[in-house]
PDB file of N, CA and C in Angstrom:
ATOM      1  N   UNK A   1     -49.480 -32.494 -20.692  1.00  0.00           N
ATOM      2  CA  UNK A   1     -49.527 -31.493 -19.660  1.00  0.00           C
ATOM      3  C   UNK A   1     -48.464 -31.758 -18.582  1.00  0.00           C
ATOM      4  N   UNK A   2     -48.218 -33.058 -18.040  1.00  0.00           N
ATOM      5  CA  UNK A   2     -47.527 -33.316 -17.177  1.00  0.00           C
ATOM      6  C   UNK A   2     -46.014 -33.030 -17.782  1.00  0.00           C
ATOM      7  N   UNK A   3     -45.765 -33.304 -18.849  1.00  0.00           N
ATOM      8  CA  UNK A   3     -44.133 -32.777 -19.496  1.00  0.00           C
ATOM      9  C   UNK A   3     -43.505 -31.423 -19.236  1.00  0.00           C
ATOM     10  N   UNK A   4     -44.954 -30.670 -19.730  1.00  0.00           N
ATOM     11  CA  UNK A   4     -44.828 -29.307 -19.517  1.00  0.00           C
ATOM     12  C   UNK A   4     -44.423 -28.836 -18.141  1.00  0.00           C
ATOM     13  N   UNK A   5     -44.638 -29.949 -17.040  1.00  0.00           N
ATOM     14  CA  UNK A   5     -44.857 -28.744 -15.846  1.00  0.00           C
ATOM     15  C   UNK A   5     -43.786 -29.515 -15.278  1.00  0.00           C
ATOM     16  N   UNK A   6     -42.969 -30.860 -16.031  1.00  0.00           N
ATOM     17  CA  UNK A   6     -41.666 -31.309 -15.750  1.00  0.00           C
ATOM     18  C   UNK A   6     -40.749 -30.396 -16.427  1.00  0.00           C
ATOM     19  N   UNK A   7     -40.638 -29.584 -17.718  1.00  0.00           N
ATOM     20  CA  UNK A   7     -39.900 -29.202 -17.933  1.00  0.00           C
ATOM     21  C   UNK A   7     -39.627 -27.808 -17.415  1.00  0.00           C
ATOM     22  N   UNK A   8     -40.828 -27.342 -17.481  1.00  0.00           N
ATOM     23  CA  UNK A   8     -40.869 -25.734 -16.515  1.00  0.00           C
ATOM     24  C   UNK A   8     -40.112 -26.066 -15.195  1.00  0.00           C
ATOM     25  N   UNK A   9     -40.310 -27.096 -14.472  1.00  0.00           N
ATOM     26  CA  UNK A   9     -39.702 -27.370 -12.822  1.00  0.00           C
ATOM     27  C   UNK A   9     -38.503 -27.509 -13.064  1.00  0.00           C
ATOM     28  N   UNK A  10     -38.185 -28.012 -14.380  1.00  0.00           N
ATOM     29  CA  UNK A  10     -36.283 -28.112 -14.800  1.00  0.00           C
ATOM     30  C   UNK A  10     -35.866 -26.918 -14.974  1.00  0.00           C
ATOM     31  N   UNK A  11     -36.618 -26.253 -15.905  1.00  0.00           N
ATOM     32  CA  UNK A  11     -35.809 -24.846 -15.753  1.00  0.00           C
ATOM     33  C   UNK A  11     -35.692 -24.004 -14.377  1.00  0.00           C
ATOM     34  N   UNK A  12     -36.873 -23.845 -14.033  1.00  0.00           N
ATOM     35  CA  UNK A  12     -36.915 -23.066 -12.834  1.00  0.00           C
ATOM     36  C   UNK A  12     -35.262 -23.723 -11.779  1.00  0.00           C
ATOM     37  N   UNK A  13     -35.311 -24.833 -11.851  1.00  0.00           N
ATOM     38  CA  UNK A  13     -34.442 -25.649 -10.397  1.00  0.00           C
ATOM     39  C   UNK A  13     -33.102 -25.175 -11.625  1.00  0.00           C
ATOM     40  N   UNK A  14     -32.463 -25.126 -12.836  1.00  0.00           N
ATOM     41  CA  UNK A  14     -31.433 -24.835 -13.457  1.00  0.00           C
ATOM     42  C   UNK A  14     -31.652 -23.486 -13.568  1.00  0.00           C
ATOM     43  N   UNK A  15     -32.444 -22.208 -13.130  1.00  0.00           N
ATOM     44  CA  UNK A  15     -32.382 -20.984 -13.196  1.00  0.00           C
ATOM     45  C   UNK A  15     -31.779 -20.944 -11.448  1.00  0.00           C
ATOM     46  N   UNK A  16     -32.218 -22.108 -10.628  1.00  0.00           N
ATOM     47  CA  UNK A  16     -32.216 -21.816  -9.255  1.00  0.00           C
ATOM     48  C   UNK A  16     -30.390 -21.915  -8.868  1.00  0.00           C
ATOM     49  N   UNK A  17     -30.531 -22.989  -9.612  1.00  0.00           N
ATOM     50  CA  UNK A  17     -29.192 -24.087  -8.918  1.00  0.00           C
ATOM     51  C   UNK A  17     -27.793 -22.822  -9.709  1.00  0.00           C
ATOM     52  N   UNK A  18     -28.310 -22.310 -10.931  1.00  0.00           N
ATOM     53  CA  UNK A  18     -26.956 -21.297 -11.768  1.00  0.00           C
ATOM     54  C   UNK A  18     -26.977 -20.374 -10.801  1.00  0.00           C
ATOM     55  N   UNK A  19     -28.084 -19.832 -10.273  1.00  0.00           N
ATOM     56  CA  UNK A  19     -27.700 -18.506  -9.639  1.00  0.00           C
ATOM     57  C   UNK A  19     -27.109 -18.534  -8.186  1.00  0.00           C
ATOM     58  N   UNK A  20     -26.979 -19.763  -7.434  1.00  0.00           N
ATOM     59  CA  UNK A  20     -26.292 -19.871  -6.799  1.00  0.00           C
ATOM     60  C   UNK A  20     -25.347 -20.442  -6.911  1.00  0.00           C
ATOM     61  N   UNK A  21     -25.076 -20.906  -7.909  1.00  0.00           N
ATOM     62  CA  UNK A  21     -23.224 -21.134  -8.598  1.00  0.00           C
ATOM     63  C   UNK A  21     -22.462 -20.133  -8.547  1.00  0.00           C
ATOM     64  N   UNK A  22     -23.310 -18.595  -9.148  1.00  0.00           N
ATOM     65  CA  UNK A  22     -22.491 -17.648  -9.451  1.00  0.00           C
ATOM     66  C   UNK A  22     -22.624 -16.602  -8.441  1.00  0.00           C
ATOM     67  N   UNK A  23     -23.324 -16.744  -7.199  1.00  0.00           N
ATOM     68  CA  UNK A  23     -23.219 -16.485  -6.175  1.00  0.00           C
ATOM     69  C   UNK A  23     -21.957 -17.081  -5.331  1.00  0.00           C
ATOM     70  N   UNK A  24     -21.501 -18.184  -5.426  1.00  0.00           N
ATOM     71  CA  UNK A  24     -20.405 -19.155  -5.052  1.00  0.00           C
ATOM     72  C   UNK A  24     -19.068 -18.190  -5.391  1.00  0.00           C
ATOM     73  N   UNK A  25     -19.725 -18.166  -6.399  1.00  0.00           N
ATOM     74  CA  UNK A  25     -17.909 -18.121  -7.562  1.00  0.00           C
ATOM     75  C   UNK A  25     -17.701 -16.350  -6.972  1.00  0.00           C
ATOM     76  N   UNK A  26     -18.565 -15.328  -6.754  1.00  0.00           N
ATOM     77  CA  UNK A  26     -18.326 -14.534  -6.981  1.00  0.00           C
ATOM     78  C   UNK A  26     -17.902 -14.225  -5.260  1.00  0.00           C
ATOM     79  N   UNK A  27     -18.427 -14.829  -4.027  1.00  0.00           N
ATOM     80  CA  UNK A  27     -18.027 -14.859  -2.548  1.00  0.00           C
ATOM     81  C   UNK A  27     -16.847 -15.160  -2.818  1.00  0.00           C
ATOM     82  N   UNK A  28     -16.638 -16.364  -3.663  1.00  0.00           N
ATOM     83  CA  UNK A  28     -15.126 -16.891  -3.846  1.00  0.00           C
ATOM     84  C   UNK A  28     -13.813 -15.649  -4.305  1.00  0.00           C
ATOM     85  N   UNK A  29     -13.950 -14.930  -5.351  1.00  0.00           N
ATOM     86  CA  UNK A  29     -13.770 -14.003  -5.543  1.00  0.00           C
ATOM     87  C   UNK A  29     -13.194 -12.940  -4.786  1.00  0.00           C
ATOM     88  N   UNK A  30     -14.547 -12.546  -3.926  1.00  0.00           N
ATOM     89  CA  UNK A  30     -14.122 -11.305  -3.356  1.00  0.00           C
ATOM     90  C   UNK A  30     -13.052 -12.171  -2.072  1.00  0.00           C
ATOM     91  N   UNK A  31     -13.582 -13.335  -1.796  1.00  0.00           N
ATOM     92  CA  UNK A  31     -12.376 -13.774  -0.284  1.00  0.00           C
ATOM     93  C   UNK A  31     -11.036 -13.333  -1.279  1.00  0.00           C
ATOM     94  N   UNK A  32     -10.600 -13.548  -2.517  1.00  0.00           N
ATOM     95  CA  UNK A  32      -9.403 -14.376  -2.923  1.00  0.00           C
ATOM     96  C   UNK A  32      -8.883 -12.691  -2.920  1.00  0.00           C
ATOM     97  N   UNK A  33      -9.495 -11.658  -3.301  1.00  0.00           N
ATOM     98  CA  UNK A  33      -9.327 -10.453  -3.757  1.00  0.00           C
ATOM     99  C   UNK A  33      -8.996 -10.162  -2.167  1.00  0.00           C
ATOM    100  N   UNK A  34      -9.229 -10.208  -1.296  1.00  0.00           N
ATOM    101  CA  UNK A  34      -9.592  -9.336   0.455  1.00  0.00           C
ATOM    102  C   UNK A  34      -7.892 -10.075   0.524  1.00  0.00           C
ATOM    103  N   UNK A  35      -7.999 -11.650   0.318  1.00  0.00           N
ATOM    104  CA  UNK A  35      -6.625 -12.447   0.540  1.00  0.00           C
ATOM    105  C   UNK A  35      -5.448 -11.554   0.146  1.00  0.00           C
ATOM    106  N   UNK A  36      -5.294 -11.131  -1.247  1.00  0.00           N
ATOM    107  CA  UNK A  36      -4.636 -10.836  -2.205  1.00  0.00           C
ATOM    108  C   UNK A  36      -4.280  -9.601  -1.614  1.00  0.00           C
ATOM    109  N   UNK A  37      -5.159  -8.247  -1.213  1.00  0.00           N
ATOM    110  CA  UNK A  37      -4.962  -6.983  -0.598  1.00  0.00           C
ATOM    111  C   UNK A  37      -4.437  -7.031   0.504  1.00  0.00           C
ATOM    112  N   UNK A  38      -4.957  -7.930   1.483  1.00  0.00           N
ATOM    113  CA  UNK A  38      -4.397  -8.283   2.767  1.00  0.00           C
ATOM    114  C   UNK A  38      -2.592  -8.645   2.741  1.00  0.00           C
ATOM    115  N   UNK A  39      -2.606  -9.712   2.206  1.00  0.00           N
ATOM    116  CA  UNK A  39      -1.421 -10.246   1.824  1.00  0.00           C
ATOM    117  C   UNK A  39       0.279  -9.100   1.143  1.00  0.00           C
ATOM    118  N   UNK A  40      -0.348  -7.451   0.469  1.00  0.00           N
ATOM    119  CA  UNK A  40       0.015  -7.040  -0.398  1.00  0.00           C
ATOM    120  C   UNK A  40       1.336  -5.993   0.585  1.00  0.00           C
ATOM    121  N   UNK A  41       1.928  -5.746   0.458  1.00  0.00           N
ATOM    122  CA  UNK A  41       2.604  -4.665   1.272  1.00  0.00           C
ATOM    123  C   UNK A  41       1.622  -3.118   1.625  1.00  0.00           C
ATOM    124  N   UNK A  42       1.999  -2.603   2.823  1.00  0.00           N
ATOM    125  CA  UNK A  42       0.920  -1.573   3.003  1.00  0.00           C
ATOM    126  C   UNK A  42       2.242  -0.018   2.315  1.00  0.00           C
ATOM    127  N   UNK A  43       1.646   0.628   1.920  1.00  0.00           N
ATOM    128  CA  UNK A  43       1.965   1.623   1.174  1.00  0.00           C
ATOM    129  C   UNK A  43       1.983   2.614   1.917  1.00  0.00           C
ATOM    130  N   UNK A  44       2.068   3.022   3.065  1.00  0.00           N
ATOM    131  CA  UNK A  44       2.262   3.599   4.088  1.00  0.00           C
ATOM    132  C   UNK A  44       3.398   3.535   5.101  1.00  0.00           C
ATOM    133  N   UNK A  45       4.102   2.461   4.391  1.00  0.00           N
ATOM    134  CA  UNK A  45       5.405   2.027   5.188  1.00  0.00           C
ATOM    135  C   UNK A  45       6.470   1.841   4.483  1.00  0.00           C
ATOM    136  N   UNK A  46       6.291   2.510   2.988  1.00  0.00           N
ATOM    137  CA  UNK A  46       7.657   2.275   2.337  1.00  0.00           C
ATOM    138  C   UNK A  46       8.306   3.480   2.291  1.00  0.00           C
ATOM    139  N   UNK A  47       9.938   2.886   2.093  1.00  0.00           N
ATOM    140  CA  UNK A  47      10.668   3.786   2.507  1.00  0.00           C
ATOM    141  C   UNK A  47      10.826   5.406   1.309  1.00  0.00           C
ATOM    142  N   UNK A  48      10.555   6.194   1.975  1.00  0.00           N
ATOM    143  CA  UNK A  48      10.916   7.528   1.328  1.00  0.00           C
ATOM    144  C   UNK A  48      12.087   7.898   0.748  1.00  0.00           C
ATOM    145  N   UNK A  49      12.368   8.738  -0.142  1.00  0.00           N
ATOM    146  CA  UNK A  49      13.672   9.121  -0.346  1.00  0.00           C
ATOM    147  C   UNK A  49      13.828  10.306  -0.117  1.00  0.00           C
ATOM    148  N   UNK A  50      14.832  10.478   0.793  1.00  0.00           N
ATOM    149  CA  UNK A  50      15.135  12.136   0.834  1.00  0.00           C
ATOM    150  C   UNK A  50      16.197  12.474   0.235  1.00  0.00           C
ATOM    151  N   UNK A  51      16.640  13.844   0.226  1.00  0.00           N
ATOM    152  CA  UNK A  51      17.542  14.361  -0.621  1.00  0.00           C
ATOM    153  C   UNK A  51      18.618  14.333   0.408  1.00  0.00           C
ATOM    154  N   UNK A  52      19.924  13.861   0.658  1.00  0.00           N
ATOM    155  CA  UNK A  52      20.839  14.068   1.812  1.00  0.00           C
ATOM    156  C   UNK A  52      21.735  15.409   1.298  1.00  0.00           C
ATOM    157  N   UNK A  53      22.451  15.997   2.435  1.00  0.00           N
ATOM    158  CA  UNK A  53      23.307  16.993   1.962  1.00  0.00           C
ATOM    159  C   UNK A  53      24.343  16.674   2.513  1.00  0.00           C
ATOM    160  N   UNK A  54      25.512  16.817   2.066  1.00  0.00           N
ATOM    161  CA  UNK A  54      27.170  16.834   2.850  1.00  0.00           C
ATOM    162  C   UNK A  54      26.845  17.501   3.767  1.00  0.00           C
ATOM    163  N   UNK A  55      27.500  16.750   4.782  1.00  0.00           N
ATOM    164  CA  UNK A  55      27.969  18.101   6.477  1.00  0.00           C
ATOM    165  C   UNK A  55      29.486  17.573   6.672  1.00  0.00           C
ATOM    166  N   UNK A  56      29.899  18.605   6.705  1.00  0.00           N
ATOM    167  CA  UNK A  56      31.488  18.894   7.837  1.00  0.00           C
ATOM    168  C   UNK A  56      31.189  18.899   9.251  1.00  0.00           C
ATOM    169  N   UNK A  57      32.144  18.784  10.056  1.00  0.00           N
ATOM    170  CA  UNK A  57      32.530  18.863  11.044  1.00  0.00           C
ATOM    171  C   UNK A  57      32.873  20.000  11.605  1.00  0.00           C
ATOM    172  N   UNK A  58      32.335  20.941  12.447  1.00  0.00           N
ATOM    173  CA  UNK A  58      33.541  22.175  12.759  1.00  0.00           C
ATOM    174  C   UNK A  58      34.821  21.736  13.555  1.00  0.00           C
ATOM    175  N   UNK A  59      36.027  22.573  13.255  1.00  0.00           N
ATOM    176  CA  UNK A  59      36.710  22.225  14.174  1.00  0.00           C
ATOM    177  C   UNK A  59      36.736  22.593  15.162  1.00  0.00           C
ATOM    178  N   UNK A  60      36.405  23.620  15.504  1.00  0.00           N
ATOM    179  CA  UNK A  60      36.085  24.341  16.856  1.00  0.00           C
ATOM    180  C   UNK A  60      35.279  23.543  18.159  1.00  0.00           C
ATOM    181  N   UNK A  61      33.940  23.770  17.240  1.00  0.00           N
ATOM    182  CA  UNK A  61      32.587  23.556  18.227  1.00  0.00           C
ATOM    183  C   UNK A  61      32.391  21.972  18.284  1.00  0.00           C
ATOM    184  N   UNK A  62      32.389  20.856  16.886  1.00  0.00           N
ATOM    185  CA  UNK A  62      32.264  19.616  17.085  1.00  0.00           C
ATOM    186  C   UNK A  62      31.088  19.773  16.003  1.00  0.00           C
ATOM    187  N   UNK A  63      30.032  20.879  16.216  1.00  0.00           N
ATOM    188  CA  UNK A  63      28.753  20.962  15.586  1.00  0.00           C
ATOM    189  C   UNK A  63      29.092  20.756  13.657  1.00  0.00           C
ATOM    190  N   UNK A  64      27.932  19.353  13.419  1.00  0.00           N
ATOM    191  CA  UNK A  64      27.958  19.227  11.525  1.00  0.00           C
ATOM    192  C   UNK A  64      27.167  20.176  11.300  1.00  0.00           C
ATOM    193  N   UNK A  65      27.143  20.935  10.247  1.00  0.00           N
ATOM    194  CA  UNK A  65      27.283  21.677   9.216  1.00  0.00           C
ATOM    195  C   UNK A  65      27.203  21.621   7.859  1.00  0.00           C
ATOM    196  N   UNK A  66      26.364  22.457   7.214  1.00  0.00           N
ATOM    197  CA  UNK A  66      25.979  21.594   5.759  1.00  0.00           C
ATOM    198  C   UNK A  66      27.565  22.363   5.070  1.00  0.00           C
ATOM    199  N   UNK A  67      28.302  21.067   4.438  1.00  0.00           N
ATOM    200  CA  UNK A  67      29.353  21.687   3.798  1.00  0.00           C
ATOM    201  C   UNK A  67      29.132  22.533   2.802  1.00  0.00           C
ATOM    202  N   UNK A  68      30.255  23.797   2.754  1.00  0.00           N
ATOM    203  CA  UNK A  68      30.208  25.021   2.610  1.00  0.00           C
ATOM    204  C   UNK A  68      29.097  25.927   2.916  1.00  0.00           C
ATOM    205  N   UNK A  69      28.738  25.536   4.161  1.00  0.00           N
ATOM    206  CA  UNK A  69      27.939  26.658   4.826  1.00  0.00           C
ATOM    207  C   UNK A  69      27.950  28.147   5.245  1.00  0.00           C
ATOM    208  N   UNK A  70      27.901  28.985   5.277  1.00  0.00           N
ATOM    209  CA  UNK A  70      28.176  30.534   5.457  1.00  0.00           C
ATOM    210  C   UNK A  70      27.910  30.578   7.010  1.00  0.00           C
ATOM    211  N   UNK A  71      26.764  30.467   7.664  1.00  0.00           N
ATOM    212  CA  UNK A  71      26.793  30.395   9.051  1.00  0.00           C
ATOM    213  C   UNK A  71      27.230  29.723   9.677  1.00  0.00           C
ATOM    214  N   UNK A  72      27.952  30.286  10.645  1.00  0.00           N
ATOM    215  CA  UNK A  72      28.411  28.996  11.914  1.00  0.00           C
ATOM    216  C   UNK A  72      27.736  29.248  12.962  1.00  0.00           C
ATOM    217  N   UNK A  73      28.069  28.150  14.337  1.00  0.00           N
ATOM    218  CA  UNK A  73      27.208  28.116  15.020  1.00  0.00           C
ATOM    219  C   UNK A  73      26.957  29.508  16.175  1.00  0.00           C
ATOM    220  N   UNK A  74      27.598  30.414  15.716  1.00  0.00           N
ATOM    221  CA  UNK A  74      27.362  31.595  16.880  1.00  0.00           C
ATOM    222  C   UNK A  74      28.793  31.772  17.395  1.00  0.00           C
ATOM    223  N   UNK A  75      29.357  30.886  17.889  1.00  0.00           N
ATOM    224  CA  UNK A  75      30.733  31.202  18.943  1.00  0.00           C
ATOM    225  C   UNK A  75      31.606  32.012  17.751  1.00  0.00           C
ATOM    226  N   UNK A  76      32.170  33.058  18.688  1.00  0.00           N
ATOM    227  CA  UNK A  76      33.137  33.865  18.140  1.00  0.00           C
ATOM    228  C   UNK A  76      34.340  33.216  17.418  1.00  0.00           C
ATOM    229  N   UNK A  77      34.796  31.721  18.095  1.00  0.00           N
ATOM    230  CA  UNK A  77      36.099  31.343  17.491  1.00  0.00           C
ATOM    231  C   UNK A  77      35.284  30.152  16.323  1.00  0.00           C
ATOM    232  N   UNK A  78      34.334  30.417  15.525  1.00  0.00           N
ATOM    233  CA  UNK A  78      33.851  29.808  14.949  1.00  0.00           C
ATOM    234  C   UNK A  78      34.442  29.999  13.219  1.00  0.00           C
ATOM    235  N   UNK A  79      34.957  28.794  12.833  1.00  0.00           N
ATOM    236  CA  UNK A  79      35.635  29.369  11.548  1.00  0.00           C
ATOM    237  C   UNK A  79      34.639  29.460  10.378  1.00  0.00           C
ATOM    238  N   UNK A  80      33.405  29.337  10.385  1.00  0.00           N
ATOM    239  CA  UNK A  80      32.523  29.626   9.519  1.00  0.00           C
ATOM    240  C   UNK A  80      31.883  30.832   9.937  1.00  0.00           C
ATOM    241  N   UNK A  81      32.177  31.276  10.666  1.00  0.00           N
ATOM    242  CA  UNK A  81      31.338  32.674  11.139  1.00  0.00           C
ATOM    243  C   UNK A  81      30.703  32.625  11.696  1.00  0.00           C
TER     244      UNK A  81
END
């Protein structure tokens, strides 16, 4: 009788002692994972690409201009119009 209620107390304390192993391992885990995200570049700050377009110069006004533009800036001596 007494074996019995030594070996039941073994399991119980090796059902006790595993489940807070894998309680351990798995806190461990999520820190290393929070580390890992933390650590990661934020994706909110990388650089975009835009499409650029040529600009000229007018000679007139000074004002850039997407090259070969049809409008100019308003002034009459404007050589794009």
């Amino acid at each position: 009788m007494l074996v019995k209620l030594l070996v039941l107390a073994a399991i119980l304390w090796a059902v006790w002692y595993g489940a807070r192993w894998i309680a351990r391992v798995d806190a461990a885990r999520k820190r290393w994972e929070a580390a890992k995200q933390a650590a990661a570049p934020d994706e909110s700050h990388r650089t975009r690409v835009v499409d650029a377009t040529e600009t000229e110069r007018c000679r007139v006004c000074g004002v850039y201009m997407a090259a070969g533009a049809t409008q100019g800036c308003g002034r009459p001596d404007c050589p794009t119009g």
